[in-house]
C-alpha atoms as a PDB file:
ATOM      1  CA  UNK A   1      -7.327  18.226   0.662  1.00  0.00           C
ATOM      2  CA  UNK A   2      -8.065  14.730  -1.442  1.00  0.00           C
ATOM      3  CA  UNK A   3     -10.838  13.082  -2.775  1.00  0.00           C
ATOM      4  CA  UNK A   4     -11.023   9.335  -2.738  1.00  0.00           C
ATOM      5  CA  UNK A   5     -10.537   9.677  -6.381  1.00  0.00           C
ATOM      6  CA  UNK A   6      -7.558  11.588  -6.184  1.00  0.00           C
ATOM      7  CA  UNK A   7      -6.012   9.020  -3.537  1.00  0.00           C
ATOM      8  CA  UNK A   8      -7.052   6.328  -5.526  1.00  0.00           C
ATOM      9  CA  UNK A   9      -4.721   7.472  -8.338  1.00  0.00           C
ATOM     10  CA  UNK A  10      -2.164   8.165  -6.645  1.00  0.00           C
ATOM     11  CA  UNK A  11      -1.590   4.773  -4.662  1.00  0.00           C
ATOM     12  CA  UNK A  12      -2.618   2.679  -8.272  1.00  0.00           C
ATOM     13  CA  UNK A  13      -5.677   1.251  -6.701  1.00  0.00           C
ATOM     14  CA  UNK A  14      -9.964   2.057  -7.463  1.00  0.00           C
ATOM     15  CA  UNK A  15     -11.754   4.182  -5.550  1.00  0.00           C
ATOM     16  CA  UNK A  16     -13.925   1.006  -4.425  1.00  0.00           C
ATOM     17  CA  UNK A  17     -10.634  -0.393  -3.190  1.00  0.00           C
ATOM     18  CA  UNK A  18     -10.189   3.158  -1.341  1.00  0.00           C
ATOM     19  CA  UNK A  19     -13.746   2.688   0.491  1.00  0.00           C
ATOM     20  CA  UNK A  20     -13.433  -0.886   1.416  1.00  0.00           C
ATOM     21  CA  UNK A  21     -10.527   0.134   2.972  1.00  0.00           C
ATOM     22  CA  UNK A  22     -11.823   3.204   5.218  1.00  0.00           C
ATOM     23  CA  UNK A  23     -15.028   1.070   6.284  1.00  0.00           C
ATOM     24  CA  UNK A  24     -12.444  -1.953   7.544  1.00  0.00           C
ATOM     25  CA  UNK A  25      -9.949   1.097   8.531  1.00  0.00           C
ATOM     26  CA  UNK A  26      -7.260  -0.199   6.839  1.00  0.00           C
ATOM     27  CA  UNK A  27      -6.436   2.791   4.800  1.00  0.00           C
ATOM     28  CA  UNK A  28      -5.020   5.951   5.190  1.00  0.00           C
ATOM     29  CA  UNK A  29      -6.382   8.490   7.845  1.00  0.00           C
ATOM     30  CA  UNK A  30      -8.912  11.075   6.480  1.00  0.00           C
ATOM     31  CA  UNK A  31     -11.490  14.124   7.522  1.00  0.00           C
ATOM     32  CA  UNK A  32     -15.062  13.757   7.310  1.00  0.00           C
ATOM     33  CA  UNK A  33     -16.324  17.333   6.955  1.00  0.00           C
ATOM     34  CA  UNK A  34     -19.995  17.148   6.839  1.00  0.00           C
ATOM     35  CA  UNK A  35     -20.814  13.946   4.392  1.00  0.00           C
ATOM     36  CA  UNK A  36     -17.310  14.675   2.636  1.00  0.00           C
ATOM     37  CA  UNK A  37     -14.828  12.582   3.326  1.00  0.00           C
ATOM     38  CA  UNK A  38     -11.242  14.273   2.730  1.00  0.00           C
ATOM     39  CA  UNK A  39      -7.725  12.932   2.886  1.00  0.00           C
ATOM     40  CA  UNK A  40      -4.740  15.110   3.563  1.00  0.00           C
ATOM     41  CA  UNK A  41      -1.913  14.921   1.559  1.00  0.00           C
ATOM     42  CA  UNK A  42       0.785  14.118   4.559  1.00  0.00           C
ATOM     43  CA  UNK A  43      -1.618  11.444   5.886  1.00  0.00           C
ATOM     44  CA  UNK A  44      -1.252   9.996   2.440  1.00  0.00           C
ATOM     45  CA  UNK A  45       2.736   9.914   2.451  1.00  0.00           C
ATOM     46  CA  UNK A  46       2.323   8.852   5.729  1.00  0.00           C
ATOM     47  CA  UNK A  47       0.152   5.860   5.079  1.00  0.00           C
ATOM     48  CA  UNK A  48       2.654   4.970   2.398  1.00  0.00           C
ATOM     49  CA  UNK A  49       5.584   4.624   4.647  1.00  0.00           C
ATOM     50  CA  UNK A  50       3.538   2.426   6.804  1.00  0.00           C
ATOM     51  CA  UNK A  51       2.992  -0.085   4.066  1.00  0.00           C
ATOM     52  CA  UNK A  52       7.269   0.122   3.375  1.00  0.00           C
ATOM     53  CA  UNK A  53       8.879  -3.209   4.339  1.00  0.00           C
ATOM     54  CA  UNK A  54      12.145  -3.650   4.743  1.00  0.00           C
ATOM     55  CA  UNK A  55      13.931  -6.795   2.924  1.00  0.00           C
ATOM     56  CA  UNK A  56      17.145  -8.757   4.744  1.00  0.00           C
ATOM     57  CA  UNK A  57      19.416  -9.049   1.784  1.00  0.00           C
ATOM     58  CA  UNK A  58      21.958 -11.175   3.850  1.00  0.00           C
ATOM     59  CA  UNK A  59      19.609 -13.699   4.186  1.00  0.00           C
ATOM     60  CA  UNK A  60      17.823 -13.677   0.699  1.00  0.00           C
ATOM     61  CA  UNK A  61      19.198 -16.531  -1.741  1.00  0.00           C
ATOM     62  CA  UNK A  62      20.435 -15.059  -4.918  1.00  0.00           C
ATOM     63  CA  UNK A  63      21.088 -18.292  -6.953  1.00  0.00           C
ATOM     64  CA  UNK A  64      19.490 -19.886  -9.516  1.00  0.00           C
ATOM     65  CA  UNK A  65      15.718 -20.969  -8.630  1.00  0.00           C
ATOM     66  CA  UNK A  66      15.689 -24.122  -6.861  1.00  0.00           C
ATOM     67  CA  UNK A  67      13.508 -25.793 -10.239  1.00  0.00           C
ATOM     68  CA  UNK A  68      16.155 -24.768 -12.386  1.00  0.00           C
ATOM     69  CA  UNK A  69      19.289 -26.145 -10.198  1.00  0.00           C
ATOM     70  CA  UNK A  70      21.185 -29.319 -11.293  1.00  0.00           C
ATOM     71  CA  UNK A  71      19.759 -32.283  -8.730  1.00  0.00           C
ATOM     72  CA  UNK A  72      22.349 -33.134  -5.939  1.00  0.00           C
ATOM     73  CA  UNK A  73      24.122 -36.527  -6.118  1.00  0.00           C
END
């Protein structure tokens, strides 16, 4: 079992971050044994995953920036 503080290391954010985010349940799932509040390690990988996107590289544009392109004539 987790403490905020331990989840808040290991996805980079602050623990206030980790709090805002389990009163506007965005966060990760977690236990609340007595007034502890506990996070489970697979409900942490979990909660990862779910913030994965996936990228289309067949449509991404791999040229020079548009700024930095010669203008068209």
């Amino acid at each position: 079992m987790l403490k905020d503080t331990d989840v808040a290391i290991a996805l980079g954010v602050s623990v206030s971050t980790i709090r805002k985010w389990r009163i506007q349940k965005l966060g990760p799932k977690y236990l609340k044994i007595g007034a502890s509040i506990r996070y489970r390690p697979q409900d942490i990988a979990e909660f990862i995953l779910s913030c994965q996107k996936t990228v289309n590289h067949e449509q991404m544009d791999f040229g020079p920036p548009k700024h930095l392109s010669p203008p068209e004539k």
